[in-house]
Protein backbone atom coordinates (compact mmCIF):
# COMPACT_ATOMS: atom_id res chain seq x y z
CA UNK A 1 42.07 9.86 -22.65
CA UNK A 2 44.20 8.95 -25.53
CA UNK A 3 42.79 11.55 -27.85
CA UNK A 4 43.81 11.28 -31.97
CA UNK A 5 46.67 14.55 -31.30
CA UNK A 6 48.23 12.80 -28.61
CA UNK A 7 48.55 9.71 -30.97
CA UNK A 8 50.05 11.66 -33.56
CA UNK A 9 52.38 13.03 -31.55
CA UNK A 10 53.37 10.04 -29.08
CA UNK A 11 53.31 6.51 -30.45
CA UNK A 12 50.76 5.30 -28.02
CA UNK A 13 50.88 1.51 -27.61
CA UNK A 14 47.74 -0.29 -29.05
CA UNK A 15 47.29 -2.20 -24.80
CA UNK A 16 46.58 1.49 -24.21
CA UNK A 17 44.13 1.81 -26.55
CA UNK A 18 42.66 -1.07 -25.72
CA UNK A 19 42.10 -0.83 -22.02
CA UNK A 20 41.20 2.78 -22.25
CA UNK A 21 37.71 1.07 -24.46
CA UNK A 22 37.35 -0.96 -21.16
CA UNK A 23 34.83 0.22 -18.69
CA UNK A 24 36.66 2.31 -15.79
CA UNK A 25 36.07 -0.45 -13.23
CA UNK A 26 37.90 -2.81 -14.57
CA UNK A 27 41.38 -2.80 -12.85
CA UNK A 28 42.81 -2.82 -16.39
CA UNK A 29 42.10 0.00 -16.84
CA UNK A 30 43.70 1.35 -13.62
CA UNK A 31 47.05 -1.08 -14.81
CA UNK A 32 46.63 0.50 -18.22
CA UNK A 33 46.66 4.96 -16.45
CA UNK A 34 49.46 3.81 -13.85
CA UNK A 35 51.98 2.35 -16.57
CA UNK A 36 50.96 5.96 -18.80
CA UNK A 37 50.63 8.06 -15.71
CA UNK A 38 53.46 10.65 -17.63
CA UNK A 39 51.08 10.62 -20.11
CA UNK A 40 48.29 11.50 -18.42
CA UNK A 41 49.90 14.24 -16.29
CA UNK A 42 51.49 15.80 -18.78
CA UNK A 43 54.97 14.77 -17.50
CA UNK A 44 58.07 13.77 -20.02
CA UNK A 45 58.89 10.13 -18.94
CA UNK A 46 62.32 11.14 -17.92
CA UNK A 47 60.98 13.44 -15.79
CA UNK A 48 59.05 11.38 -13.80
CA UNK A 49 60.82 9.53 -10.80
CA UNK A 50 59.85 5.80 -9.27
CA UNK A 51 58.38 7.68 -6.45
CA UNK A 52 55.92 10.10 -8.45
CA UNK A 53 54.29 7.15 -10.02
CA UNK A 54 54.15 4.95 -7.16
CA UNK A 55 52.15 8.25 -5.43
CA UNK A 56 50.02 8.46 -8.34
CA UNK A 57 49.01 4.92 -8.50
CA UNK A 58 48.08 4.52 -4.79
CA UNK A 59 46.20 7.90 -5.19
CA UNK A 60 44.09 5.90 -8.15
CA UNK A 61 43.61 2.73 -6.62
CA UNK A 62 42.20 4.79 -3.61
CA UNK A 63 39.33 6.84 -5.95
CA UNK A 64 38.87 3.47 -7.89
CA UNK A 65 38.36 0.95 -5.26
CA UNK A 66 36.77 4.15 -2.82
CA UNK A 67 34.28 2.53 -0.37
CA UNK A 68 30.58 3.63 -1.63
CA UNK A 69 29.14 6.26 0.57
CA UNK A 70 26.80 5.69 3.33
CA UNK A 71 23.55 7.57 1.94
CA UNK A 72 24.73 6.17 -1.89
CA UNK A 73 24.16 2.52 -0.91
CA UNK A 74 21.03 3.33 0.91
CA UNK A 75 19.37 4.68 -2.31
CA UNK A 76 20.86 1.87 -3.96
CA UNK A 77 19.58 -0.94 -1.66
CA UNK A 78 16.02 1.15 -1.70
CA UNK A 79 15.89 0.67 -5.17
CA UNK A 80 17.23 -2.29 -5.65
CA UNK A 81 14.68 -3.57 -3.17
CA UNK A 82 12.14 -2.03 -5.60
CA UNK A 83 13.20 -3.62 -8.09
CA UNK A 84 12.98 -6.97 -6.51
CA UNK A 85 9.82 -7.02 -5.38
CA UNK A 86 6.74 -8.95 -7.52
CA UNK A 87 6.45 -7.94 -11.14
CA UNK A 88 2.62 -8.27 -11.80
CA UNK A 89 1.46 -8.59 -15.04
CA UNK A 90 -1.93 -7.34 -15.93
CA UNK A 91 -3.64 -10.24 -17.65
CA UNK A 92 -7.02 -10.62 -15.89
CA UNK A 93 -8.36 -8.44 -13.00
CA UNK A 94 -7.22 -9.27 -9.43
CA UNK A 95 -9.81 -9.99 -7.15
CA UNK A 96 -7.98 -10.71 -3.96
CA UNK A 97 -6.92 -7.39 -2.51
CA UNK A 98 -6.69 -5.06 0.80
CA UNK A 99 -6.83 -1.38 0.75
CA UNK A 100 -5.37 -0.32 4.05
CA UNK A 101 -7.90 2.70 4.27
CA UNK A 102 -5.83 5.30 6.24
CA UNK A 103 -8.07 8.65 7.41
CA UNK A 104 -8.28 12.17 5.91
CA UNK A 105 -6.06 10.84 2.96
CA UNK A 106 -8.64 10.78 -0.13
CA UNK A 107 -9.22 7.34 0.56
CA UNK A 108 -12.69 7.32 0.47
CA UNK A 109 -12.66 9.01 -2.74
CA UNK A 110 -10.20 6.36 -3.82
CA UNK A 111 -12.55 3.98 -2.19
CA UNK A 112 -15.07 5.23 -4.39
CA UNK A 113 -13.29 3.19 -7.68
CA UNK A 114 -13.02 0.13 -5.65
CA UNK A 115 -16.84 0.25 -4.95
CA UNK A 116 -17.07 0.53 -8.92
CA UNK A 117 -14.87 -2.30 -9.06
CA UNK A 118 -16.26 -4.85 -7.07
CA UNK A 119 -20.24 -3.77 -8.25
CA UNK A 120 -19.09 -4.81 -11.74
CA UNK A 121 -17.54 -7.72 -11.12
CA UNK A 122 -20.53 -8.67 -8.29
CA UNK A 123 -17.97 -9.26 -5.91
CA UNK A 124 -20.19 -8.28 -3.10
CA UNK A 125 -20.03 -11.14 -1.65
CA UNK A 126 -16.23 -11.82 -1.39
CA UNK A 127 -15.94 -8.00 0.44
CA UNK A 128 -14.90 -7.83 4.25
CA UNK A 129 -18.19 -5.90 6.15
CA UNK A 130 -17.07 -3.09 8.75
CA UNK A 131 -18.81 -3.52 12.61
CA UNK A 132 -19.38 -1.20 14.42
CA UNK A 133 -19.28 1.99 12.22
CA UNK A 134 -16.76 1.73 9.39
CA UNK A 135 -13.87 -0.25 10.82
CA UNK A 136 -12.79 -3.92 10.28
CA UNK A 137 -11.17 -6.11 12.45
CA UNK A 138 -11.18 -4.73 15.80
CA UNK A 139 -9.96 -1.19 15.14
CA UNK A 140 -8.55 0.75 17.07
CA UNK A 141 -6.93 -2.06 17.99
CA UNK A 142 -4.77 -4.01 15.18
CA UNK A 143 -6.21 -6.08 12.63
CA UNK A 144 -7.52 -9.86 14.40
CA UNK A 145 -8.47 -12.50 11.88
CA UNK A 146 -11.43 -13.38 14.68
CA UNK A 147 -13.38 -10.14 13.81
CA UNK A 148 -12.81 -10.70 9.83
CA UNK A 149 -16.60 -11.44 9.00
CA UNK A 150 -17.43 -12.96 6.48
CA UNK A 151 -14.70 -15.70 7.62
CA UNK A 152 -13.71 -15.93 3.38
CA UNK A 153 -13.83 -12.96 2.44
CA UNK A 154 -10.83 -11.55 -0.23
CA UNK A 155 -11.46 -8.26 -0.28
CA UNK A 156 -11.43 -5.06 1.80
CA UNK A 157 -11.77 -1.66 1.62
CA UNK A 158 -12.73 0.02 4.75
CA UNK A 159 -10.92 1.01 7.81
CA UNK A 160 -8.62 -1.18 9.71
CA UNK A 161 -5.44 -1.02 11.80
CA UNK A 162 -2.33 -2.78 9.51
CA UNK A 163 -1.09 -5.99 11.41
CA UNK A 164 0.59 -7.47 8.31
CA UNK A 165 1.69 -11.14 10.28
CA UNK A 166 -1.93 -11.62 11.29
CA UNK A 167 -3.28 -10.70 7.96
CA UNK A 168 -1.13 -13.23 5.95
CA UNK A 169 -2.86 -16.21 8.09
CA UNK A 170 -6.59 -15.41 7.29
CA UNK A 171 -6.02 -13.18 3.45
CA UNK A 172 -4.80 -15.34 0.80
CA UNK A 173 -0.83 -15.11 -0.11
CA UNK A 174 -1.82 -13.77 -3.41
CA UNK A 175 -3.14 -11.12 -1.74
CA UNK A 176 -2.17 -7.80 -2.96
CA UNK A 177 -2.20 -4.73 -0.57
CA UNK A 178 -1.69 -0.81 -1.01
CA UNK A 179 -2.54 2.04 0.35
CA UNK A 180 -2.68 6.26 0.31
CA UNK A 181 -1.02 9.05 2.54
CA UNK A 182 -0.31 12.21 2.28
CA UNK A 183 1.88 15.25 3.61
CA UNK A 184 1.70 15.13 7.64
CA UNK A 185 0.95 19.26 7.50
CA UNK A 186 -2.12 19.10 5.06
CA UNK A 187 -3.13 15.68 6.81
CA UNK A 188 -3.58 18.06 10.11
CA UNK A 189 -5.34 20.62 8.60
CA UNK A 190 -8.01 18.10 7.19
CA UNK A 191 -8.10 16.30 10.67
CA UNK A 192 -8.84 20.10 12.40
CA UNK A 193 -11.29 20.82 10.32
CA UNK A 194 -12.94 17.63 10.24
CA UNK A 195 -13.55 15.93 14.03
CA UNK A 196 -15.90 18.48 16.06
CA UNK A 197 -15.04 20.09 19.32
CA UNK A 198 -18.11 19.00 20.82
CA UNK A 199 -20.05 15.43 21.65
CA UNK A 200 -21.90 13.83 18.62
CA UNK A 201 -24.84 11.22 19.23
CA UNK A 202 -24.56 10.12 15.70
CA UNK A 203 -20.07 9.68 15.81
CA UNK A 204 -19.63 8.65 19.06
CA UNK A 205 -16.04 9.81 20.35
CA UNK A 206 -15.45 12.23 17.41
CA UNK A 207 -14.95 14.93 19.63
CA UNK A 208 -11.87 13.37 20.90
CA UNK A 209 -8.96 14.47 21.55
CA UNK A 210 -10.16 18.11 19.73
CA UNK A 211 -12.59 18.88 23.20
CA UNK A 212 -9.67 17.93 25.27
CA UNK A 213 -7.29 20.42 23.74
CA UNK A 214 -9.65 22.64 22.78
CA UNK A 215 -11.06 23.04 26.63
CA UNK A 216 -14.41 25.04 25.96
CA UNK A 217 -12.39 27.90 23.76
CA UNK A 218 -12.64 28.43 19.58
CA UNK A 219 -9.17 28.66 18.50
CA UNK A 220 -7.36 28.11 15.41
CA UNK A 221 -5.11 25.30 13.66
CA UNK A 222 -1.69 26.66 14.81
CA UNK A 223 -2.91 27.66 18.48
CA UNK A 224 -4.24 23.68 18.56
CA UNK A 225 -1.03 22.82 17.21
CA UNK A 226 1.00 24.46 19.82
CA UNK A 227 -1.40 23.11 22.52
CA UNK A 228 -1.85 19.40 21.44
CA UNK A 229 2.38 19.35 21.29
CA UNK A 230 1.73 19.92 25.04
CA UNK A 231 -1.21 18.09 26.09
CA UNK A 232 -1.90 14.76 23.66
CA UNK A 233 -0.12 11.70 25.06
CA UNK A 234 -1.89 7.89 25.19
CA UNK A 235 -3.53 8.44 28.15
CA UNK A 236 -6.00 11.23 26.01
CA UNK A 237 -8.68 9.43 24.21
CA UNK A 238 -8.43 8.97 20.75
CA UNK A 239 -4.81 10.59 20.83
CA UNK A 240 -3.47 9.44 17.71
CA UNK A 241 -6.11 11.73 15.42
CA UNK A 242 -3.25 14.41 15.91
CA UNK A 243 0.01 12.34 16.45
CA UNK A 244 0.96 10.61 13.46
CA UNK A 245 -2.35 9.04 12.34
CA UNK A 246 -1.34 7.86 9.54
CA UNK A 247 1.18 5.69 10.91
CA UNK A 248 -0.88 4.43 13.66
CA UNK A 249 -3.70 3.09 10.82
CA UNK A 250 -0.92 1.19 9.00
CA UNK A 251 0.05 -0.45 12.73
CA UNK A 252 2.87 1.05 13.97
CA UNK A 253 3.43 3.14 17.58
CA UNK A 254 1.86 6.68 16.86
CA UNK A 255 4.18 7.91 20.37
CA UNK A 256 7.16 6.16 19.20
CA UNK A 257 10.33 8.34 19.12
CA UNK A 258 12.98 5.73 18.59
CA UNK A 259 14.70 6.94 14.77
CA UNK A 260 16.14 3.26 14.16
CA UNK A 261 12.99 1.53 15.11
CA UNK A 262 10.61 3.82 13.15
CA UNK A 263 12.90 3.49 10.41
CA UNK A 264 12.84 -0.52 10.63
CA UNK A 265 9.44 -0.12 11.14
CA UNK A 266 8.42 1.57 7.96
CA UNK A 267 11.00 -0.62 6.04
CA UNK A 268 9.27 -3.84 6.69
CA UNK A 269 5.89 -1.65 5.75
CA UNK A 270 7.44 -1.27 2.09
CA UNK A 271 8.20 -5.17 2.42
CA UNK A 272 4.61 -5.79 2.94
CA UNK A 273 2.80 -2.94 0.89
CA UNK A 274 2.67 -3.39 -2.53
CA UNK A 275 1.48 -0.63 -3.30
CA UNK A 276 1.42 3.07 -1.55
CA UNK A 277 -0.27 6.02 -3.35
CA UNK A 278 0.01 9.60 -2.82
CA UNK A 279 -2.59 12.23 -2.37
CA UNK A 280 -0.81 15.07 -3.61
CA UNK A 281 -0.58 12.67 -7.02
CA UNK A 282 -3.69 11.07 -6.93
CA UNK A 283 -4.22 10.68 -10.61
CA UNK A 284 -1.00 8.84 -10.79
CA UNK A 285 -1.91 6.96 -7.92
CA UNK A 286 -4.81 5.73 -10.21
CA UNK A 287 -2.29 4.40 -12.95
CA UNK A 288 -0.63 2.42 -10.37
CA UNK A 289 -3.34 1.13 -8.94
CA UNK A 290 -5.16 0.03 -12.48
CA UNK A 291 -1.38 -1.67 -13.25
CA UNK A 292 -1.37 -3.45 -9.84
CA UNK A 293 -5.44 -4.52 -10.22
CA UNK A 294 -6.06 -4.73 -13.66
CA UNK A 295 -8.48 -2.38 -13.91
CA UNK A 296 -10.86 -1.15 -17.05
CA UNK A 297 -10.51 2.32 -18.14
CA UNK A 298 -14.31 2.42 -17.26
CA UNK A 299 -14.04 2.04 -13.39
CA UNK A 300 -11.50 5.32 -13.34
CA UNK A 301 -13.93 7.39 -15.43
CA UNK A 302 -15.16 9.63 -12.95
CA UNK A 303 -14.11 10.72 -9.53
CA UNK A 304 -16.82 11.14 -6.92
CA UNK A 305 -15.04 13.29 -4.04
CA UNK A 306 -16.23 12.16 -0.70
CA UNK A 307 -15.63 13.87 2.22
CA UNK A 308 -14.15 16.95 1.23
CA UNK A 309 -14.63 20.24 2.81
CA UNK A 310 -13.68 23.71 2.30
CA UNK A 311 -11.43 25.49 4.71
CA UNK A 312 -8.62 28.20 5.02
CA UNK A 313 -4.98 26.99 3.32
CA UNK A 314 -2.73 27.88 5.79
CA UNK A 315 1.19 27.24 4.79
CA UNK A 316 3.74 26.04 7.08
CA UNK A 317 6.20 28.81 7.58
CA UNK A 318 6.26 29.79 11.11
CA UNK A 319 9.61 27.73 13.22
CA UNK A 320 7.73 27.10 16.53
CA UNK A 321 4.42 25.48 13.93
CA UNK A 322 6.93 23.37 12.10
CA UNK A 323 8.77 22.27 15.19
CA UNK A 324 5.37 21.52 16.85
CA UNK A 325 4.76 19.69 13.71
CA UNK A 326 7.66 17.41 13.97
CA UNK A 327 7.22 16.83 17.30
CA UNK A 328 3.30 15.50 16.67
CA UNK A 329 4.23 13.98 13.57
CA UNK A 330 7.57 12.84 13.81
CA UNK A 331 6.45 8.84 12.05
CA UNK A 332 4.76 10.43 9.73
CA UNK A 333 7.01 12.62 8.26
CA UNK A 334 9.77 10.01 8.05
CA UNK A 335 6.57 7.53 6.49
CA UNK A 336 5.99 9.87 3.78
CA UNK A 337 9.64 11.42 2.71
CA UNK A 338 10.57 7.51 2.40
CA UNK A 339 7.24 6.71 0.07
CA UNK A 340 7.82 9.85 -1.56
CA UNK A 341 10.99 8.26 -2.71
CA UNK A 342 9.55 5.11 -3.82
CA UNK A 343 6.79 6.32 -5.48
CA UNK A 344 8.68 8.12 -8.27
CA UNK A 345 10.98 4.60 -8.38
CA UNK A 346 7.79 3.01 -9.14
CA UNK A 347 6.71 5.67 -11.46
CA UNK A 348 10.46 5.59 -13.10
CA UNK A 349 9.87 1.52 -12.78
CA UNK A 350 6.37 2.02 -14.84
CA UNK A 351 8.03 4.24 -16.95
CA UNK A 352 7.55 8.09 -17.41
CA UNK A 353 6.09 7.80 -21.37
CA UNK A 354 3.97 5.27 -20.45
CA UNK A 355 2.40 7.50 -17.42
CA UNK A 356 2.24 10.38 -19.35
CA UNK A 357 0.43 8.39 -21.93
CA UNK A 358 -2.06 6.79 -19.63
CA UNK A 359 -2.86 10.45 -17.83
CA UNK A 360 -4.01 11.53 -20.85
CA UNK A 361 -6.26 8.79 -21.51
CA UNK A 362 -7.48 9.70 -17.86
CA UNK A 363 -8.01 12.64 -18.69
CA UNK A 364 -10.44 11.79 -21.87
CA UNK A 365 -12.16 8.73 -20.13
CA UNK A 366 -13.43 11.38 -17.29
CA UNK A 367 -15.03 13.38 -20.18
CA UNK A 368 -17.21 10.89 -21.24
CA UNK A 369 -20.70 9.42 -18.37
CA UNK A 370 -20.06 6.50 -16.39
CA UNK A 371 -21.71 3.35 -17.21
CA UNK A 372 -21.23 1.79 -13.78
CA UNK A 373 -24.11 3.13 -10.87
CA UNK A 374 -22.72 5.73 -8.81
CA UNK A 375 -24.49 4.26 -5.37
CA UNK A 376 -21.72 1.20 -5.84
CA UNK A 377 -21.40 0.93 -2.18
CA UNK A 378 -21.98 -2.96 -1.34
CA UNK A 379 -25.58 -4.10 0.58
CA UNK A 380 -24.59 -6.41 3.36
CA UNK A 381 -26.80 -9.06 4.46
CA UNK A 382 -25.17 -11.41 6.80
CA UNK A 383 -24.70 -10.64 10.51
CA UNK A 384 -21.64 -11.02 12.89
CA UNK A 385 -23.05 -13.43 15.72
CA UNK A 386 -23.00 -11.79 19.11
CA UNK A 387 -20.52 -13.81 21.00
CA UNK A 388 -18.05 -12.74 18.38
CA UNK A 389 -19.60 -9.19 18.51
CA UNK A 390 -19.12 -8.84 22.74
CA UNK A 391 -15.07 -10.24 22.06
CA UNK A 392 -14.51 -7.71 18.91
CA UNK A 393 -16.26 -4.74 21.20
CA UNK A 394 -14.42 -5.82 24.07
CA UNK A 395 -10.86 -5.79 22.03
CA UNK A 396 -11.46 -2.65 20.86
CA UNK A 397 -12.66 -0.79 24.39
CA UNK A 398 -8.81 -2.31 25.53
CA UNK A 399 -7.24 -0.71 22.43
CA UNK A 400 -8.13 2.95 22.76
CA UNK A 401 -12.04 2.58 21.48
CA UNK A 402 -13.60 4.30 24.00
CA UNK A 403 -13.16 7.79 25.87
CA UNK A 404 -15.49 10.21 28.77
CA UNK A 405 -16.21 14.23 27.66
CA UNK A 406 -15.31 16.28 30.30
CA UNK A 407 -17.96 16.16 32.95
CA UNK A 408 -19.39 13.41 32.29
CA UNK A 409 -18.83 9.81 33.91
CA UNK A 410 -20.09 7.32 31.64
CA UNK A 411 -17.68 6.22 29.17
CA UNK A 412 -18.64 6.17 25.65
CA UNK A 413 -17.77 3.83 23.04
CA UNK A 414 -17.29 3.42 19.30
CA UNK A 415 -20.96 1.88 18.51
């Protein structure tokens, strides 16, 4: 730069001056350093030869016009993207929405709000209801508008598999949809401890794949680990409990290996998702998702944990666990570094003052006793008619819903 010594010193031009208050892309600017490049360098003028300054300029142009790096532009496309995407403002409370329940990710608790939600807004009626068990649409298979029941229903909240094309022809376009994950090595640890090792009357099929791996012996997390990386492929019932589960709830290929298509894959998820929450962060996961629905305070003000459970906190530090890991949960771990990233953009997008702000008014609303009924869960009355019934069970014994314990020879189904 020009500074005020040089100036006294060297009668600097005022189309130096000038340019040099330009911004530095401007190729003035790089006109105004390569006719001062003496300056700049120190150099007396009469020192400096034709071919030192034709060096020097080419050497500028080249860290001017410099091709943007590979892993710059993808931040910058990721966040541009973010950017892009629908700015909702929060004028009345959206009551057309899809939680894309994924398991052993807090979203029951999370479901918990949305129960809250819809019971104080009687919106029973408007809610998707889950045959058999707790899933919606057909799952395991992916989402069919067929098995939606009622037919107009807005809103759900309960297990399905993602199919994002076959949802936009039965869910209305205003339709907003989000979701919750969380780290792949915690997410395996809750899915250990949670499905049983042995057959269940009242979960049919919950002992799968654990009984398969487990093969009659009591072992721990990283011994199951270490086995499953061997033994779980699609032919094993219920295989994608322990490879990438999360990834196979929000539709894609839980055995896929193929980097460019699980990247495309979970590219066009962010074009779909509005919305994808964290575990680790659930609290400002619950900003986000009052923004995005329009929440009260008064349907945050108390979190009912469902579902949790007690168990050893074992860290990932042993080589052979994490490359087991990656090998089991190789979508997943690309899912969640790349919604890791966009969740602090959204954050950044929401603004940090404003979260902090809100977290604190979290924080007091919890203190005070909920005025909506805990036991928020929706009463169903209507039934699914039984032709539809024998085509939804029959979808979902092709799509994995179904599996046989070791010595016996009667399959057994989701009910």
């Amino acid at each position: 730069m020009c500074s005020t010594d040089d100036k006294k010193q060297i009668q600097m031009p005022r189309p130096c001056r000038t340019c040099l208050g330009l911004s530095v892309f401007l190729p003035l600017i790089a006109m105004c350093i390569w006719n001062f490049s003496p300056f700049i360098s120190n150099i007396p003028p009469k020192q400096a030869n034709n071919n030192d300054v034709a060096r020097k300029r080419n050497d500028l142009k080249q860290q001017v016009f410099a091709p943007i790096s590979e892993p710059m532009l993808k931040e910058i496309t990721n966040i541009t993207q973010m950017l892009r995407k629908k700015e909702y403002k929060c004028e009345k409370p959206v009551f057309k929405f899809v939680f894309l329940k994924t398991h052993k990710t807090g979203s029951t608790t999370m479901q918990s709000f949305l129960y809250r939600f819809v019971r104080k807004h009687s919106l029973t009626e408007f809610t998707t209801q889950t045959y058999p068990g707790g899933f919606v649409g057909g799952y395991p298979g992916r989402f069919k508008c067929k098995f939606r029941f009622p037919k107009d229903s807005s809103i759900n909240f309960e297990h399905l598999r993602f199919n994002a094309e076959e949802m936009k022809k039965c869910f209305h376009p205003e339709t907003r949809y989000f979701t919750i994950i969380r780290k792949p090595w915690e997410h395996f640890l809750s899915s250990f401890y949670f499905f049983p090792d042995w057959k269940k009357p009242t979960f049919r099929c919950s002992g799968m794949p654990s009984v398969y791996i487990k093969q009659g012996e009591k072992i721990g997390p990283q011994k199951f680990l270490s086995r499953a990386a061997v033994l779980l492929n699609s032919s094993v019932p219920f295989y994608f409990r322990f490879r990438n589960y999360q990834s196979f709830d929000l539709g894609m290929d839980a055995m896929s290996e193929d980097v460019n298509l699980i990247k495309s894959q979970i590219e066009e998820l962010d074009r779909n998702i509005d919305l994808v929450m964290l575990q680790e962060y659930f609290d400002e996961s619950l900003i986000l998702l009052k923004d995005l629905l329009c929440f009260d305070w008064d349907v945050l003000n108390q979190v009912i944990q469902v579902n949790k459970r007690s168990y050893n906190r074992i860290t990932l530090e042993n080589e052979e666990d994490k490359r087991n890991l990656r090998q089991l949960y190789n979508i997943d771990i690309a899912l969640y570094d790349y919604f890791n990233r966009t969740f602090w953009q959204r954050v950044e997008v929401y603004g940090r003052e404003r979260m902090a702000k809100d977290l604190e008014i979290l924080r007091e609303i919890r203190k005070k006793p909920t005025i909506i009924p805990r036991d928020s869960r929706p009463h169903y009355v209507e039934k699914m008619d039984s032709q539809t019934r024998a085509d939804m069970q029959s979808y979902m014994f092709e799509n994995d819903g179904k599996c046989v314990y070791p010595g016996s020879k009667e399959p057994e189904y989701i009910p």
